[in-house]
C-alpha atoms as a PDB file:
ATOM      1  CA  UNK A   1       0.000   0.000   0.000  1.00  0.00           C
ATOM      2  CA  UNK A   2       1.406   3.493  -0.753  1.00  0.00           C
ATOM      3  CA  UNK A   3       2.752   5.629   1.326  1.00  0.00           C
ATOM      4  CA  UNK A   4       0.677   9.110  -0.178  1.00  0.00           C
ATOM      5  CA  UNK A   5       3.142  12.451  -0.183  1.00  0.00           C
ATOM      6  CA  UNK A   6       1.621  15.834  -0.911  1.00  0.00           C
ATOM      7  CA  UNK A   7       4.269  18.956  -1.878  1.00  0.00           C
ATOM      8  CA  UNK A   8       3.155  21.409  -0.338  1.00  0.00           C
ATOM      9  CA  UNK A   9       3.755  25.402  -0.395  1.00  0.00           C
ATOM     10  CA  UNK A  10       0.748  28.048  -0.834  1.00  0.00           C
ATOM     11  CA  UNK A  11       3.826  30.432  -2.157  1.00  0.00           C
ATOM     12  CA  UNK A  12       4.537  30.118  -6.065  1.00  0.00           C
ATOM     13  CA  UNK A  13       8.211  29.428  -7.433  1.00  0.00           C
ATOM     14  CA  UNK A  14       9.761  27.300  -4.186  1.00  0.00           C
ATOM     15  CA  UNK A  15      10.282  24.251  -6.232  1.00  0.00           C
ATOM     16  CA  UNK A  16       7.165  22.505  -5.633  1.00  0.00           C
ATOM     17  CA  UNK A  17       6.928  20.535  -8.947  1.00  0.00           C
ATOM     18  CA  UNK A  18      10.746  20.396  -9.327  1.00  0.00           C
ATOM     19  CA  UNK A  19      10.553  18.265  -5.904  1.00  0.00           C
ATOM     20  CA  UNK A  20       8.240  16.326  -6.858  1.00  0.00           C
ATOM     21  CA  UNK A  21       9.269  15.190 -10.233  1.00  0.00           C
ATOM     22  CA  UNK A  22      12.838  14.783  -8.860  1.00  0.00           C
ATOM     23  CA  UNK A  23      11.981  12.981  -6.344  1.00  0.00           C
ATOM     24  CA  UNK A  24       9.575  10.386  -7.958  1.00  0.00           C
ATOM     25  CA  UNK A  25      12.033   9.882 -10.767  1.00  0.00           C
ATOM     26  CA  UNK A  26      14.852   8.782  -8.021  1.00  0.00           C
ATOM     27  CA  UNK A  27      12.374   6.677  -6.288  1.00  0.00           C
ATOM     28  CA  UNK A  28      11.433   5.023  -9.326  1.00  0.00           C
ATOM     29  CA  UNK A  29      15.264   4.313 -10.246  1.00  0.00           C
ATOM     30  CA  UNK A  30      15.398   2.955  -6.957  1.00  0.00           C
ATOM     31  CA  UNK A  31      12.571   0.455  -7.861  1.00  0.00           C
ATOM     32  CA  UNK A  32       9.422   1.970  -5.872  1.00  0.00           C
ATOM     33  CA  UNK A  33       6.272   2.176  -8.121  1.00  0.00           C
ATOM     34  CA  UNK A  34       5.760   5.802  -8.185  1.00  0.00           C
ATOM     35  CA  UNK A  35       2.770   7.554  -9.193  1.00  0.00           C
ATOM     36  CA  UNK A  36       3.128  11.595  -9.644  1.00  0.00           C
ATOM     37  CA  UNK A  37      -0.440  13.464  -9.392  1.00  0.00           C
ATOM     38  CA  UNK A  38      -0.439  16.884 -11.113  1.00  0.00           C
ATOM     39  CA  UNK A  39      -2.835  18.640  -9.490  1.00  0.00           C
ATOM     40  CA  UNK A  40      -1.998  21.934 -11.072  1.00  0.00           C
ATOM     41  CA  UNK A  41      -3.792  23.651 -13.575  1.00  0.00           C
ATOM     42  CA  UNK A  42      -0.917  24.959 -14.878  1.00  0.00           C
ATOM     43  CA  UNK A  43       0.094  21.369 -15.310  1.00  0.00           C
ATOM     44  CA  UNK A  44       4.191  21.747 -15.084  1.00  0.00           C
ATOM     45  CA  UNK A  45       4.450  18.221 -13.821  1.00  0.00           C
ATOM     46  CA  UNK A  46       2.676  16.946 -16.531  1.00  0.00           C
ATOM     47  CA  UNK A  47       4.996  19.105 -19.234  1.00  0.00           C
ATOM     48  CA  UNK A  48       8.201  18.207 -16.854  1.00  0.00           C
ATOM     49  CA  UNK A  49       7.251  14.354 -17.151  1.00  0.00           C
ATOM     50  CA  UNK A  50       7.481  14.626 -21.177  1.00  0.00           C
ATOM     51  CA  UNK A  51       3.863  15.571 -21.806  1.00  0.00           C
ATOM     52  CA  UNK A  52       3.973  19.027 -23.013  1.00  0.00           C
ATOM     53  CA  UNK A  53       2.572  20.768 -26.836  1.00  0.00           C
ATOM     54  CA  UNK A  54       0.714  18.538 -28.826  1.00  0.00           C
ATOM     55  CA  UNK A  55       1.414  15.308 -26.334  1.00  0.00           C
ATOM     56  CA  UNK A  56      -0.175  17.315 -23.522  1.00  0.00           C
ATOM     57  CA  UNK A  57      -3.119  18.655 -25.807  1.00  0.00           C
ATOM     58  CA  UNK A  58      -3.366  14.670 -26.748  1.00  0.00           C
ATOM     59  CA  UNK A  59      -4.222  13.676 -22.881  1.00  0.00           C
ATOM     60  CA  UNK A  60      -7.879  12.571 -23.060  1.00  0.00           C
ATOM     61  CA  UNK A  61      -8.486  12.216 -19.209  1.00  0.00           C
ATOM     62  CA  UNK A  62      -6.670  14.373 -16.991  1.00  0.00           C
ATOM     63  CA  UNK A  63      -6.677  14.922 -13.027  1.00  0.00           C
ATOM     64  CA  UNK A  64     -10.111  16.919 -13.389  1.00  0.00           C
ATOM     65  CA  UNK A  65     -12.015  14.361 -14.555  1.00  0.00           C
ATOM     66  CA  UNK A  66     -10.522  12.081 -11.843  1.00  0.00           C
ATOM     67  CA  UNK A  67     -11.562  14.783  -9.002  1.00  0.00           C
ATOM     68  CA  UNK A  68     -15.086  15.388 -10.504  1.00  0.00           C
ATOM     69  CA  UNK A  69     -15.891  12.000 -10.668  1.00  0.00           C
ATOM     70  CA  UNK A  70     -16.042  11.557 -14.384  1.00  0.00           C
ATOM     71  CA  UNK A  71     -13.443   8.639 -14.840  1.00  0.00           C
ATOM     72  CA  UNK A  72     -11.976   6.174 -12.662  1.00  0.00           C
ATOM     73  CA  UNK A  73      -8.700   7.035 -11.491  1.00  0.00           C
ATOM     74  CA  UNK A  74      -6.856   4.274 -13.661  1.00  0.00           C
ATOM     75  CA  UNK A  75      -8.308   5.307 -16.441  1.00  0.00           C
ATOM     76  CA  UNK A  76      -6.618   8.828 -16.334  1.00  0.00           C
ATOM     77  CA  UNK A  77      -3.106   7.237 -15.502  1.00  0.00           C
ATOM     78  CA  UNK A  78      -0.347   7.087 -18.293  1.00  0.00           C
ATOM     79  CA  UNK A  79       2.694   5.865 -18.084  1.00  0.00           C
ATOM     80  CA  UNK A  80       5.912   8.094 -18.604  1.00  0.00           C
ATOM     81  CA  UNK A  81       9.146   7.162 -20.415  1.00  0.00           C
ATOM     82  CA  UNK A  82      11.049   6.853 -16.885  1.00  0.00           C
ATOM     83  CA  UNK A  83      11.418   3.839 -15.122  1.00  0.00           C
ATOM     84  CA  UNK A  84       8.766   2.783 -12.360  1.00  0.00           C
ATOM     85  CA  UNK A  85       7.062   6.070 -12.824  1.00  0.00           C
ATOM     86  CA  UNK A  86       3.306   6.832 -13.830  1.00  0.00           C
ATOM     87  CA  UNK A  87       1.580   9.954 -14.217  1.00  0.00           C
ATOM     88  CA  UNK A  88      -2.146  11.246 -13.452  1.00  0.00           C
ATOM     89  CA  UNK A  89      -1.551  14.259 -15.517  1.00  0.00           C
ATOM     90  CA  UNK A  90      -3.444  17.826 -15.710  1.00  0.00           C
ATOM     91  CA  UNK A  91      -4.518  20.351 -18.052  1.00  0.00           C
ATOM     92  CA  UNK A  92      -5.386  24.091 -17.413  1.00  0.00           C
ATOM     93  CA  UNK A  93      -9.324  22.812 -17.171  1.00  0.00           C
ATOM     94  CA  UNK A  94      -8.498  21.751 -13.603  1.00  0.00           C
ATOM     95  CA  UNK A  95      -8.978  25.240 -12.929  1.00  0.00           C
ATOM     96  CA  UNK A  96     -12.713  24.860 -13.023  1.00  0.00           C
ATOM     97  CA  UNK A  97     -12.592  22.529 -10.683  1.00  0.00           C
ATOM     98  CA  UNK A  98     -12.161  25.051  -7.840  1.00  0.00           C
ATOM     99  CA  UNK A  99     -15.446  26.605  -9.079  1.00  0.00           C
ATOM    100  CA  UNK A 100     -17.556  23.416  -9.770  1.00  0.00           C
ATOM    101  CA  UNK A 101     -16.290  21.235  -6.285  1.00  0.00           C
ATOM    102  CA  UNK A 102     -17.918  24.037  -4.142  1.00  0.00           C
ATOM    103  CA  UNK A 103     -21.287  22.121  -5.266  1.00  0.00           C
ATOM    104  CA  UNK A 104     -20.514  19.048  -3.731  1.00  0.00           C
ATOM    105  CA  UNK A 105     -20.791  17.669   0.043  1.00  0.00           C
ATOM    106  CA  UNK A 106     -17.656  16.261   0.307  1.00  0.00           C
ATOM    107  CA  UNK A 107     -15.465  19.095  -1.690  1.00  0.00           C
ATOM    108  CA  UNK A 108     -12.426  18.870   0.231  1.00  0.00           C
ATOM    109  CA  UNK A 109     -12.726  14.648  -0.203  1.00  0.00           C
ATOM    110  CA  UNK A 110     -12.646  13.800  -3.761  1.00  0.00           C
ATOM    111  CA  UNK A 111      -8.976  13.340  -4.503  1.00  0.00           C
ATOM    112  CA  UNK A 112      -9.095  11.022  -1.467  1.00  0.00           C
ATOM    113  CA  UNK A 113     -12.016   8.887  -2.701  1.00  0.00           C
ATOM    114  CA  UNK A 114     -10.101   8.459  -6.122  1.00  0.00           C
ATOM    115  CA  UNK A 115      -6.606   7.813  -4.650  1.00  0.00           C
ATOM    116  CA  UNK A 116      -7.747   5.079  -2.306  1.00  0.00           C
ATOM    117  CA  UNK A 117      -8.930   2.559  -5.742  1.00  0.00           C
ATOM    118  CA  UNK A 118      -5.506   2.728  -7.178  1.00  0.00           C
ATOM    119  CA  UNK A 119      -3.327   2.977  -3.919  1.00  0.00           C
ATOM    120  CA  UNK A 120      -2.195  -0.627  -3.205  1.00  0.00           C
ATOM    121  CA  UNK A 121      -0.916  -0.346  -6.990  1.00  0.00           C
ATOM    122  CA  UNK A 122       1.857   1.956  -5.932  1.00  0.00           C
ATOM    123  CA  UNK A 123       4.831   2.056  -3.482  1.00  0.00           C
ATOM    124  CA  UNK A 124       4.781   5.817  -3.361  1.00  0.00           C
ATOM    125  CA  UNK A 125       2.090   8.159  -4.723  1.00  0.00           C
ATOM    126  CA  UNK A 126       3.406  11.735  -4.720  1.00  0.00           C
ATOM    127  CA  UNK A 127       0.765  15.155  -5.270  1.00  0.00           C
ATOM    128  CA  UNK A 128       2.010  17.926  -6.820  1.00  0.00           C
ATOM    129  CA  UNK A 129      -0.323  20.588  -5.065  1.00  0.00           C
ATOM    130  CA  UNK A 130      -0.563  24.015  -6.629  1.00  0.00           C
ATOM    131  CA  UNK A 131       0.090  27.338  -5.037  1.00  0.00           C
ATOM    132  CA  UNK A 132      -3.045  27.791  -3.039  1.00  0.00           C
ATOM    133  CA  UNK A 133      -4.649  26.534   0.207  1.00  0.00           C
ATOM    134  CA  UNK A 134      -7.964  26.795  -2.009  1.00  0.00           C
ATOM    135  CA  UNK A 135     -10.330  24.216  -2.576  1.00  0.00           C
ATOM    136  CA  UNK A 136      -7.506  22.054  -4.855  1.00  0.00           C
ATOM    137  CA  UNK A 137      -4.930  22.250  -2.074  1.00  0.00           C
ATOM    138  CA  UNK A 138      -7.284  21.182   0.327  1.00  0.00           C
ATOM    139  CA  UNK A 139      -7.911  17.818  -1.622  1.00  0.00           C
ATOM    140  CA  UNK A 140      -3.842  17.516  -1.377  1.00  0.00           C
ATOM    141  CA  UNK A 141      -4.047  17.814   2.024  1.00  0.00           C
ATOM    142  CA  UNK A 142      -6.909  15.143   2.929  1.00  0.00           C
ATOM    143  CA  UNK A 143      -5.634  12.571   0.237  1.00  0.00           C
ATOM    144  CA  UNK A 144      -1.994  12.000   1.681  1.00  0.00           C
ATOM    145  CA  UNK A 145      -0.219  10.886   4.797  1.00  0.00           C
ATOM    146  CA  UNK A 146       2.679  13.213   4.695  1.00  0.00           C
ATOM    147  CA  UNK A 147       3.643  16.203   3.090  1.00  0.00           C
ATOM    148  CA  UNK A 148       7.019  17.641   2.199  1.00  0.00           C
ATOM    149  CA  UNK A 149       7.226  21.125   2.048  1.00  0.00           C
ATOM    150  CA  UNK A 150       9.878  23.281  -0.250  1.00  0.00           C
ATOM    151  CA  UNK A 151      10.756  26.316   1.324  1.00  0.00           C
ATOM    152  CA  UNK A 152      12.961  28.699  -0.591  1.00  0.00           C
ATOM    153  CA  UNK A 153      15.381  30.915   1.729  1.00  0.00           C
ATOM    154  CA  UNK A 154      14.113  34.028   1.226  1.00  0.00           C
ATOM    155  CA  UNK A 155      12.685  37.055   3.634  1.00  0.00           C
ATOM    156  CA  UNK A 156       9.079  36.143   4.093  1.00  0.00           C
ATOM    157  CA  UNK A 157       8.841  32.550   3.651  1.00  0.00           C
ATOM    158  CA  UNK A 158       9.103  31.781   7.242  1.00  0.00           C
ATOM    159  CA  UNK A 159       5.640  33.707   7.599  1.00  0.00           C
ATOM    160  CA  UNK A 160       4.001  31.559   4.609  1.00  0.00           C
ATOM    161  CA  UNK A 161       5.067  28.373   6.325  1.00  0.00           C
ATOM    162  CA  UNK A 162       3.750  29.687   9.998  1.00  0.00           C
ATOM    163  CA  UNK A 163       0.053  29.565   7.913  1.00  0.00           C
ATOM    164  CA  UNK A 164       0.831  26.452   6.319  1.00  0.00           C
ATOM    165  CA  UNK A 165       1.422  24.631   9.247  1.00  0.00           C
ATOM    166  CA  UNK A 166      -1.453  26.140  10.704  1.00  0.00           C
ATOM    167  CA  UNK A 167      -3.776  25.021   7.473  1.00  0.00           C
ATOM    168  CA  UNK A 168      -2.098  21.479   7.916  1.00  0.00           C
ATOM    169  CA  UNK A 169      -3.090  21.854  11.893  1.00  0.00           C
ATOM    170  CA  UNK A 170      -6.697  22.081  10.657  1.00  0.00           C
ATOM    171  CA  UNK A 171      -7.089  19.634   8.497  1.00  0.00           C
ATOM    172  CA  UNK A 172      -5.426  17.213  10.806  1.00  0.00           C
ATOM    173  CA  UNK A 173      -8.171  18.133  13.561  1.00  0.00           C
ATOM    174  CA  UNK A 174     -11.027  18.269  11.457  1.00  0.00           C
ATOM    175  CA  UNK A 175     -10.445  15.791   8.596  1.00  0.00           C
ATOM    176  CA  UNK A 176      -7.232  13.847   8.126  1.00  0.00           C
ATOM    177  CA  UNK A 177      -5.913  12.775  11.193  1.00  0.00           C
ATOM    178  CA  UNK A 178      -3.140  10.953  10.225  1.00  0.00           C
ATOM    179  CA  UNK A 179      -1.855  14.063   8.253  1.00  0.00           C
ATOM    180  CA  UNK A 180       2.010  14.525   9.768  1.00  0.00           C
ATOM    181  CA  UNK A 181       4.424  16.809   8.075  1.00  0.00           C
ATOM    182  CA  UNK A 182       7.487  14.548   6.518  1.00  0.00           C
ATOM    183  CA  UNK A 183      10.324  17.311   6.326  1.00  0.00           C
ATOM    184  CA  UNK A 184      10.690  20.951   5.141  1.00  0.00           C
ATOM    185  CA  UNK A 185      13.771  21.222   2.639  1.00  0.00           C
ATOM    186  CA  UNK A 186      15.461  24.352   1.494  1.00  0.00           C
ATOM    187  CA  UNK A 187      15.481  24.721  -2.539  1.00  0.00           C
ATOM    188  CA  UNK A 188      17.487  27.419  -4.816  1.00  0.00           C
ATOM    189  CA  UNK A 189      19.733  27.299  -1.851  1.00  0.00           C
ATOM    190  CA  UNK A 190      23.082  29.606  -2.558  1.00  0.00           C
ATOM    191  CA  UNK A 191      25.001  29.418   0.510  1.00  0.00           C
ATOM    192  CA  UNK A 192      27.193  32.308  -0.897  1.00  0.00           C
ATOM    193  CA  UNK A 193      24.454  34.832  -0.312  1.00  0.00           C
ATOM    194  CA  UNK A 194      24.273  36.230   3.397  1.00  0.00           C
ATOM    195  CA  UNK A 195      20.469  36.290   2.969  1.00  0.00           C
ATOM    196  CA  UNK A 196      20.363  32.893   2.476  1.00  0.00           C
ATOM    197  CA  UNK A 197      22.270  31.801   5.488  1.00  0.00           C
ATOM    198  CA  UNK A 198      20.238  34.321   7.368  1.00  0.00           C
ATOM    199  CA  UNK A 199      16.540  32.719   6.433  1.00  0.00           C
ATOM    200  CA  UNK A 200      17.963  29.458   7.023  1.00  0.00           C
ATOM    201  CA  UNK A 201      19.211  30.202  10.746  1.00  0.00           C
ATOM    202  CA  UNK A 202      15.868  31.981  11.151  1.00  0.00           C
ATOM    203  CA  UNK A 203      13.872  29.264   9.957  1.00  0.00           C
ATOM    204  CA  UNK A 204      15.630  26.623  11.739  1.00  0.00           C
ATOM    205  CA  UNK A 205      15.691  28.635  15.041  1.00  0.00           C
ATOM    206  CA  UNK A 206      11.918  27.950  14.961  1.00  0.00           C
ATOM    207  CA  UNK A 207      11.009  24.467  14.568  1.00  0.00           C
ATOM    208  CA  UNK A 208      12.968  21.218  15.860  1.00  0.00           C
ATOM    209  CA  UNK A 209      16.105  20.230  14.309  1.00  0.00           C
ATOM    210  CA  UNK A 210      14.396  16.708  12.935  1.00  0.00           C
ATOM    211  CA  UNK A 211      11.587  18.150  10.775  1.00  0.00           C
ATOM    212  CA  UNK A 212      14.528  19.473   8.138  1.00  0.00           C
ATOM    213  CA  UNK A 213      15.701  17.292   5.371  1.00  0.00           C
ATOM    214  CA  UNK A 214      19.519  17.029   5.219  1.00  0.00           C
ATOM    215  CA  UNK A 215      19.423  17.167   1.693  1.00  0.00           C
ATOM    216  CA  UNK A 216      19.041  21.203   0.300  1.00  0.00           C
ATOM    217  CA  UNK A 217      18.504  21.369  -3.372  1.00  0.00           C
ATOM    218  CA  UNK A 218      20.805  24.377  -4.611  1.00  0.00           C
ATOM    219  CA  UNK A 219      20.607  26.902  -7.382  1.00  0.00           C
ATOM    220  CA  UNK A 220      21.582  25.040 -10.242  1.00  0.00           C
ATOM    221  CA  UNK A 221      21.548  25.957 -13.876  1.00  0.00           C
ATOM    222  CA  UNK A 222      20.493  22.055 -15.159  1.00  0.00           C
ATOM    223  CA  UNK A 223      17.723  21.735 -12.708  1.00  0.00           C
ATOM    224  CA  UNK A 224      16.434  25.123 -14.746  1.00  0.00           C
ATOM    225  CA  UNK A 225      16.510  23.397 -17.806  1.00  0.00           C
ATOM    226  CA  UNK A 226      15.788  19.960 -17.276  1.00  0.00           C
ATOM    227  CA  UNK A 227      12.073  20.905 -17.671  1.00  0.00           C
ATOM    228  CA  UNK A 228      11.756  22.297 -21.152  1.00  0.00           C
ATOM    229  CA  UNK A 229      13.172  19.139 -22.110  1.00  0.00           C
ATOM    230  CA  UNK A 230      10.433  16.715 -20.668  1.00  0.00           C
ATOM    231  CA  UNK A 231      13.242  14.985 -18.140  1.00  0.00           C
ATOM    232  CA  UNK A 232      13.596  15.125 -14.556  1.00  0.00           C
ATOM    233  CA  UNK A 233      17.382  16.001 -13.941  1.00  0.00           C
ATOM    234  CA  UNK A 234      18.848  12.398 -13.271  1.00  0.00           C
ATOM    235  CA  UNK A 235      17.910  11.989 -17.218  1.00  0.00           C
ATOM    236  CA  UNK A 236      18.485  15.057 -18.221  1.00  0.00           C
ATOM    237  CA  UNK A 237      22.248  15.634 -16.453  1.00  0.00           C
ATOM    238  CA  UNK A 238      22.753  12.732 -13.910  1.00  0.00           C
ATOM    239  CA  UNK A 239      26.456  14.296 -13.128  1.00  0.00           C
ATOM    240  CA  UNK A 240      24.941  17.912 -12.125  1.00  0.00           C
ATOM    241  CA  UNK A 241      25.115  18.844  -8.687  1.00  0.00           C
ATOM    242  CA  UNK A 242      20.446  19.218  -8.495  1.00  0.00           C
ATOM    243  CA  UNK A 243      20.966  15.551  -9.807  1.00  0.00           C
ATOM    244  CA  UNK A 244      23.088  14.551  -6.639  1.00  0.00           C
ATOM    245  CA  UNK A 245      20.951  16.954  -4.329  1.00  0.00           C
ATOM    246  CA  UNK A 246      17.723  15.142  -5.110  1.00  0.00           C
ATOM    247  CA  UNK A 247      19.234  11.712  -5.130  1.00  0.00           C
ATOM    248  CA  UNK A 248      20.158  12.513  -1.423  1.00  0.00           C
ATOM    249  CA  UNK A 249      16.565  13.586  -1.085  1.00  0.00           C
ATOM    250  CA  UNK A 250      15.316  11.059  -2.663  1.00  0.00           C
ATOM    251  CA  UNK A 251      17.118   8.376  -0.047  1.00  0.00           C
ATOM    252  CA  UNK A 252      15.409  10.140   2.987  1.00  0.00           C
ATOM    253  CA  UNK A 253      12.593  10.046   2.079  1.00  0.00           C
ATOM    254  CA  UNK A 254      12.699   6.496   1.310  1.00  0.00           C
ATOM    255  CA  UNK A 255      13.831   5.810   4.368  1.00  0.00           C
ATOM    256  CA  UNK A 256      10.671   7.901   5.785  1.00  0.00           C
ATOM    257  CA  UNK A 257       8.538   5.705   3.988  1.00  0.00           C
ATOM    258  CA  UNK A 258      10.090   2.860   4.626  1.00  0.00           C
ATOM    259  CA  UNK A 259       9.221   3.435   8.751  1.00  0.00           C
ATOM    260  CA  UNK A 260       5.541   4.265   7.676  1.00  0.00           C
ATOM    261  CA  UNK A 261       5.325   1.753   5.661  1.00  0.00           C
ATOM    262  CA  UNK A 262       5.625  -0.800   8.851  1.00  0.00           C
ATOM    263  CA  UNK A 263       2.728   1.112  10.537  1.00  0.00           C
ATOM    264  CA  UNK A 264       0.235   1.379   7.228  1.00  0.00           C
END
């Protein structure tokens, strides 16, 4: 049964999707059965996975119709050109799902209803959650058991985390109760720049040592380019230093998994 990962970060450009293909495509080399859920309208994932122009125009069932209820989960899944790693992908109609959940009873539940009929397929399902802590997010945050949240070292991103934590606090009580947070990690880190070392002593002044990857994904040029060409970075430059930074990641949170695993 699959452990279910949501990235997480209301704040847009921190790496969410970067994470999250990065780290499904080490997992997968690592032989876990990964499944990758774009649930992003803007549908980067989806583009980063190899599914972008007239591929991603191609994609007859998407995410949307999986969260409305339209198709069965397994009929929306494709498989990718990467070892051990499918895709649920999206389009920008997911957007309309924001508008058209608030209809039903169980809004915040359908990603969770559709997850659980293809979860013992998978060793790892990961969520790539858009920048929101709408409606969309929401679903992220009831369908998975952990989330991992990017967190770029920058002023102000210790205050969008405070609320994030707080929206994760919430759904714990009121909905998901098994919801824990896995690890924050630092992306587009540049240890060079006194700001960055700054945020980072802030930050880590302000929640216990153990919720921080050791892994920090840094500012690389290859991780920046690796998604116009369809390939998360251990196929696209396996020898660049994002490729190594994400491996690292990759291994803790297998690890992570692996002690959940024992309890699920």
């Amino acid at each position: 049964m699959a452990v279910i990962i949501s990235i997480v970060n209301q704040k847009g450009g921190v790496a969410k999707t970067t994470t999250a293909v990065n780290i499904g495509a080490a997992l997968g080399n690592m032989g876990k059965r990964v499944l990758i859920v774009d649930l992003d309208p803007q549908g980067n994932a989806t583009a980063g996975l190899g599914f972008s122009g007239a591929a991603k125009r191609s994609l007859e069932k998407t995410t949307y119709d999986v969260i409305m209820g339209e198709v069965r989960p397994a009929e929306a899944i494709v498989e990718t050109k990467f070892k051990n790693l499918s895709l649920m992908p999206s389009t920008q109609s997911l957007a309309e799902a924001e508008i058209r959940l608030i209809r039903f009873e169980n809004k915040n539940m359908q990603l969770k209803k559709a997850i659980l009929q293809v979860r013992d397929s998978y060793d790892v399902i990961i969520i790539d959650c858009l920048p929101s802590l709408g409606v969309l997010a929401l679903n992220g945050l009831n369908a998975c058991d952990r989330i991992i949240i990017p967190m770029q070292c920058e002023p102000y991103s210790l205050e969008g985390v405070a609320e994030l934590i707080n929206t994760v606090k919430r759904v714990k009580n009121s909905s998901n109760r098994n919801l824990q947070i896995m690890g924050i990690v630092f992306t587009m880190v540049d240890t060079k720049l006194k700001v960055n070392r700054e945020v980072m002593s802030a930050i880590k002044s302000k929640f216990p040592p153990d919720i921080f990857f050791n892994a920090e994904i840094p500012r690389n040029v290859k991780l920046t380019e690796a998604p116009s060409h369809g390939e998360p970075i251990m196929y696209y430059d396996p020898t660049s230093k994002g490729a190594d930074a994400y491996a690292r990641l990759a291994k803790e949170v297998a690890r992570k998994c692996k002690s959940m695993e024992e309890m699920l």
